[in-house]
Protein backbone atom coordinates (compact mmCIF):
# COMPACT_ATOMS: atom_id res chain seq x y z
CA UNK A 1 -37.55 -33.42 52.57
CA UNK A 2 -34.13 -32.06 53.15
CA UNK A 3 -30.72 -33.57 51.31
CA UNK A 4 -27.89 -34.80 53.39
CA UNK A 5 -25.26 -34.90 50.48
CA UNK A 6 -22.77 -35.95 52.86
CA UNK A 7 -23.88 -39.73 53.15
CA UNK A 8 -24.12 -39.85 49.79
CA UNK A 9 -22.24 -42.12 47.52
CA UNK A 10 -20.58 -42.05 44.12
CA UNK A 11 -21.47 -44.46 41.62
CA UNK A 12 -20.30 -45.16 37.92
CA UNK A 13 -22.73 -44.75 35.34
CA UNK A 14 -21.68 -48.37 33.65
CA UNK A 15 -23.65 -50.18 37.32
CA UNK A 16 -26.77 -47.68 37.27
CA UNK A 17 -27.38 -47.63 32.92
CA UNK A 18 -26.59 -49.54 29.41
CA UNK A 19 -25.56 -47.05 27.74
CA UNK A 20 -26.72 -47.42 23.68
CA UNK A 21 -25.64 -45.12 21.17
CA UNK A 22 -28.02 -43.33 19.15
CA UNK A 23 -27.76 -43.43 15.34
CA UNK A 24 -27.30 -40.04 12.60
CA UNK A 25 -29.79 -39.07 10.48
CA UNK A 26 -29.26 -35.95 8.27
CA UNK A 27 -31.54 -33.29 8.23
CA UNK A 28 -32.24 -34.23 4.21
CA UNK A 29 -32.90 -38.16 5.54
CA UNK A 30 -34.81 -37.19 7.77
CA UNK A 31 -38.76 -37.33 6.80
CA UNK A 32 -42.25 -35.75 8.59
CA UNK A 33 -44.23 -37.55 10.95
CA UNK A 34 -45.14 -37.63 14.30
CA UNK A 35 -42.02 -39.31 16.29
CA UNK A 36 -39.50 -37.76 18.31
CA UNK A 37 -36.10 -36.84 17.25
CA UNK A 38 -33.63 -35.83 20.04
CA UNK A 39 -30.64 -33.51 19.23
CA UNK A 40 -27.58 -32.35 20.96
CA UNK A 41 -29.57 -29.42 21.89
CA UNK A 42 -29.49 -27.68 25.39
CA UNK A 43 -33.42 -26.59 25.16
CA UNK A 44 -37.07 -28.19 24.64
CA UNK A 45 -36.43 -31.60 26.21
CA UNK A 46 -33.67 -32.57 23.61
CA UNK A 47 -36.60 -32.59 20.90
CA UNK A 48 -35.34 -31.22 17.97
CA UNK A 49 -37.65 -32.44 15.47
CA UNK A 50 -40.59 -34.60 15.01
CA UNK A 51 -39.80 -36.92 12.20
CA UNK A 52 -41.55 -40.25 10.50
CA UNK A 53 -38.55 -42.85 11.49
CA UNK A 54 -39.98 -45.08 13.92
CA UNK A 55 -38.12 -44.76 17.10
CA UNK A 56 -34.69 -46.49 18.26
CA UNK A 57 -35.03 -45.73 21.51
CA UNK A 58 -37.59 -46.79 24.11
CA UNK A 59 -39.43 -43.94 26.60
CA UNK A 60 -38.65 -43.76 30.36
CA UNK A 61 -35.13 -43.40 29.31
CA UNK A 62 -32.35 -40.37 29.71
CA UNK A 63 -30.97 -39.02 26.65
CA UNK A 64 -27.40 -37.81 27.51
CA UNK A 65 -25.49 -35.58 24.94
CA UNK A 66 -22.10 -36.84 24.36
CA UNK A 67 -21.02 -33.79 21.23
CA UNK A 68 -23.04 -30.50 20.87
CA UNK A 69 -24.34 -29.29 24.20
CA UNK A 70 -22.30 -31.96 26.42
CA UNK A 71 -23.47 -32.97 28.90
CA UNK A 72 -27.21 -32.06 28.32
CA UNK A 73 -29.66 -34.91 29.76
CA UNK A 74 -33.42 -35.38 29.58
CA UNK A 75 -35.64 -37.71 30.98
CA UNK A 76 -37.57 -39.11 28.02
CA UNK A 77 -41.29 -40.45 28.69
CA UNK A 78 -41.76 -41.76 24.88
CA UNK A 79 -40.00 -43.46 22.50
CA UNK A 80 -37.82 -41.63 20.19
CA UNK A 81 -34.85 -41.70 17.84
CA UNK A 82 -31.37 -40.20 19.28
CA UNK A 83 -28.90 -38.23 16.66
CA UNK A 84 -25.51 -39.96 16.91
CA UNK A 85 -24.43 -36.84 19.11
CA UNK A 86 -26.57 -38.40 22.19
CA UNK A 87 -26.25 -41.35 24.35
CA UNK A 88 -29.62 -43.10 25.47
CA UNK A 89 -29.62 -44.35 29.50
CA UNK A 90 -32.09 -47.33 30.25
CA UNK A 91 -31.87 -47.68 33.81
CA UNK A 92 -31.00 -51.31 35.07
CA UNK A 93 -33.95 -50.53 38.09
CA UNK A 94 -36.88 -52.23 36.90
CA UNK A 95 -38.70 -49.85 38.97
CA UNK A 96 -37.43 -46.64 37.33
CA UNK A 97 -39.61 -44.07 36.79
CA UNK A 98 -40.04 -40.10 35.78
CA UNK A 99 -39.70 -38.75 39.39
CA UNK A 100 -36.53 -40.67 39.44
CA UNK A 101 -35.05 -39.99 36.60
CA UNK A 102 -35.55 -36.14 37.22
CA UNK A 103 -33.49 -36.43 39.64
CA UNK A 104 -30.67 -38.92 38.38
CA UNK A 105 -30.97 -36.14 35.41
CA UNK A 106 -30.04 -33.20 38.15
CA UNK A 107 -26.87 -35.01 38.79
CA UNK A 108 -25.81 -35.96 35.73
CA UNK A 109 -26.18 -32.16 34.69
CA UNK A 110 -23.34 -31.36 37.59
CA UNK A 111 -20.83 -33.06 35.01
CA UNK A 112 -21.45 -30.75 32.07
CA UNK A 113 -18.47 -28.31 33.75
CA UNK A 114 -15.97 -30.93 32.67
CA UNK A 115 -16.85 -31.07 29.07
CA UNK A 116 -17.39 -28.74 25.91
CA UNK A 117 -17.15 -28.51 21.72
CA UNK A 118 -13.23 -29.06 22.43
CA UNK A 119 -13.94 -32.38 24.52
CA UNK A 120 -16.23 -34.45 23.64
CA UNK A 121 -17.96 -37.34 26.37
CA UNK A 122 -17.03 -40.69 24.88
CA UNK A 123 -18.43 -43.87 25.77
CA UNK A 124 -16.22 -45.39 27.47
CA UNK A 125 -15.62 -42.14 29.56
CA UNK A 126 -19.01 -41.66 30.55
CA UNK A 127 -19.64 -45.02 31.67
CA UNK A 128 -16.92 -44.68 33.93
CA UNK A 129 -18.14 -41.27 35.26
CA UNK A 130 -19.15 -40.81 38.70
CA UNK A 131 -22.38 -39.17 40.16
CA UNK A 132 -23.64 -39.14 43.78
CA UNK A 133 -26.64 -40.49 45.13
CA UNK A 134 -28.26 -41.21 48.48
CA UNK A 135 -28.44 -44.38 49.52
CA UNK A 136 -30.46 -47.10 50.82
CA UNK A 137 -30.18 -47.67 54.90
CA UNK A 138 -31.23 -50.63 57.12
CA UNK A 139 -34.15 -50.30 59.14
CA UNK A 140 -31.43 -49.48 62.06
CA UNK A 141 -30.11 -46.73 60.47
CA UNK A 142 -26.83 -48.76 59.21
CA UNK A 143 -26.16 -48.28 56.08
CA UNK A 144 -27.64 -51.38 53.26
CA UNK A 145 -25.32 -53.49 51.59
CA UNK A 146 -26.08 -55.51 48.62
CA UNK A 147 -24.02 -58.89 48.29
CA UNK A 148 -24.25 -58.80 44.76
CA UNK A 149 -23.09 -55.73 44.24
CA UNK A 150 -25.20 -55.03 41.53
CA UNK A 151 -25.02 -51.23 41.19
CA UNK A 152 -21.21 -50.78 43.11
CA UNK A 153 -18.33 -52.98 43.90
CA UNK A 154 -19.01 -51.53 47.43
CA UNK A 155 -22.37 -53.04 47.97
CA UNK A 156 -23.74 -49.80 48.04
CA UNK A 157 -27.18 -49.32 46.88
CA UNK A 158 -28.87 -46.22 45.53
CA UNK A 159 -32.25 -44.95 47.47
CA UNK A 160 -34.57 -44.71 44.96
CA UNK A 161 -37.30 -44.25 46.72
CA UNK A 162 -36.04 -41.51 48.28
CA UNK A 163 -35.49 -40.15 44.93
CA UNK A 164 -38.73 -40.25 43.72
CA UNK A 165 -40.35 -39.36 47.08
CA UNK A 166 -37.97 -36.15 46.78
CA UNK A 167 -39.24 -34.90 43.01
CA UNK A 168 -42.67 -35.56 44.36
CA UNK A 169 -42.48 -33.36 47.49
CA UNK A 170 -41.40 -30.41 45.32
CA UNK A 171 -44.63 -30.04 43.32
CA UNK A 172 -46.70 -30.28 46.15
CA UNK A 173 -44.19 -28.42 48.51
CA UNK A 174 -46.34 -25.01 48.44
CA UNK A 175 -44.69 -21.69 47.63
CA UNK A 176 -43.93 -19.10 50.37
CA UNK A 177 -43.52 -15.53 50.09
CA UNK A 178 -44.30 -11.93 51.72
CA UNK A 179 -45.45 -10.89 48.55
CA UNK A 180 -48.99 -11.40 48.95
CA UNK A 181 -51.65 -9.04 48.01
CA UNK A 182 -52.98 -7.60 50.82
CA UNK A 183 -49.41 -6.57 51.68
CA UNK A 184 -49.14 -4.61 48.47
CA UNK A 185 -48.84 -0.79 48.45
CA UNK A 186 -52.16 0.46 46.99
CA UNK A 187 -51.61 2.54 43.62
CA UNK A 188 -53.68 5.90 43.01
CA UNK A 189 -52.97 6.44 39.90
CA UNK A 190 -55.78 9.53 39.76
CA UNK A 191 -52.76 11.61 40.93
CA UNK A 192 -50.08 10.25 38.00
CA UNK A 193 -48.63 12.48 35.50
CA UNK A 194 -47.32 12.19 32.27
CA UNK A 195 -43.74 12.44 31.42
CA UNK A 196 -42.35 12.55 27.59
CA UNK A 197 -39.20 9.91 27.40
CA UNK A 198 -36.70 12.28 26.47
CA UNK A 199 -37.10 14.35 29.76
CA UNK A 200 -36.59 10.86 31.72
CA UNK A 201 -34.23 9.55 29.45
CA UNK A 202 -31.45 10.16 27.57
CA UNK A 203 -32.05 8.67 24.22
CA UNK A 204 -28.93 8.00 21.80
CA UNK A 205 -29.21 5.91 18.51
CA UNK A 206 -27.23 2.72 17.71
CA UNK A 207 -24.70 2.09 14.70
CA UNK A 208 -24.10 -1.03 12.70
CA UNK A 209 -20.85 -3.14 11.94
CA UNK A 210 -20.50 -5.76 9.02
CA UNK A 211 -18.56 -8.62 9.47
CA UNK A 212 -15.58 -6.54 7.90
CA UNK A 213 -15.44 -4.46 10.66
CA UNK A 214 -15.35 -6.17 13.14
CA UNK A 215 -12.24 -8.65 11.51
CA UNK A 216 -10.10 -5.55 11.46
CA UNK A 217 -11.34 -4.46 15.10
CA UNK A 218 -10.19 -7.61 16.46
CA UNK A 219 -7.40 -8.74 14.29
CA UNK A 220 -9.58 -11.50 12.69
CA UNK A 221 -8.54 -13.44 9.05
CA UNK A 222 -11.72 -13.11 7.84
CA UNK A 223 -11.79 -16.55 7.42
């Protein structure tokens, strides 16, 4: 499946999500167990801890990082509790799904270039941001409108099958590549030879800097 970007449309977060805040909980509140806790973290699904809160959030959601890693989203299967640093998405498609919200997740990541630490993604700013998706077509190839303009005061309405259809195809779209095994170069390694590292290399040692150093190296306070 191939994607035609240019029919796409844009569409404000506010029609495709309610957008619900998640809540702080310090690291000393915080106590063991086996429930999700999602951070403003860029890596391991947002999970940053597993804690023994029960959850605020409810699964087949996207957690969207507002402060921290801006502009990090993750599609979350199970239920969890969001740090006050992260938005929670609940899709207003009753049919919404993981395959979808992969890919609603892959758009939402093309935003992060307008944020950092310095500018943070507030509420009301990210409901009013803008991501494209395809859309949904008439049988005759015209393009669907919606009278009650549910998800855009266009009428436009996003293809969500299509979506899902398109994760899908990708892990069953089989790899290709010349790199096959019978095409490798056979290795006889009866006829190797052994080479000490400092006739291949040129081996130096390293040096260390405290944090005083380096203050007067680049004209830092210190402080």
């Amino acid at each position: 499946m191939n994607l035609d970007v240019e029919n796409w449309k844009r569409f404000k977060l506010k029609y495709l999500f309610d957008i619900k805040k998640g809540k702080r909980l310090t690291a000393d509140e915080q106590t063991e167990g086996n429930n999700i806790y999602i951070g403003a973290i860029d890596a391991n699904n947002g999970i940053a801890n597993f804690i023994g809160q029960a959850p605020i959030h409810k699964g087949n959601t996207i957690s969207l990082s507002y402060n921290g890693s801006v502009g990090e989203a993750f599609y979350q299967e199970n239920d969890y509790w969001a740090t006050d640093d992260v938005n929670a998405l609940y899709s207003r498609y009753d049919d919404f799904n993981k395959y979808i919200g992969f890919f609603i997740v892959s758009m939402l990541r093309q935003e992060k270039y307008k944020f950092s630490y310095g500018r943070k993604w507030k509420l009301e700013s990210m409901k009013d941001t803008e991501i494209s998706l395809p859309i949904k077509h008439n049988p005759n190839g015209s393009i669907f409108r919606d009278k009650s303009k549910t998800y855009s005061k266009c009428g436009y309405v996003p293809d969500f099958e299509f979506m899902e259809n398109y994760i899908k195809s990708l892990h069953y779209k089989p790899l290709t590549t010349k790199n096959r095994p019978e095409n490798a170069l056979p290795l006889n390694i009866e006829k190797w030879g052994e080479f000490r590292l400092g006739d291949v290399f040129e081996c130096s040692g390293t040096f260390s800097l405290v944090k005083s150093d380096l203050d007067e190296a680049y004209g830092g306070g210190g402080g």
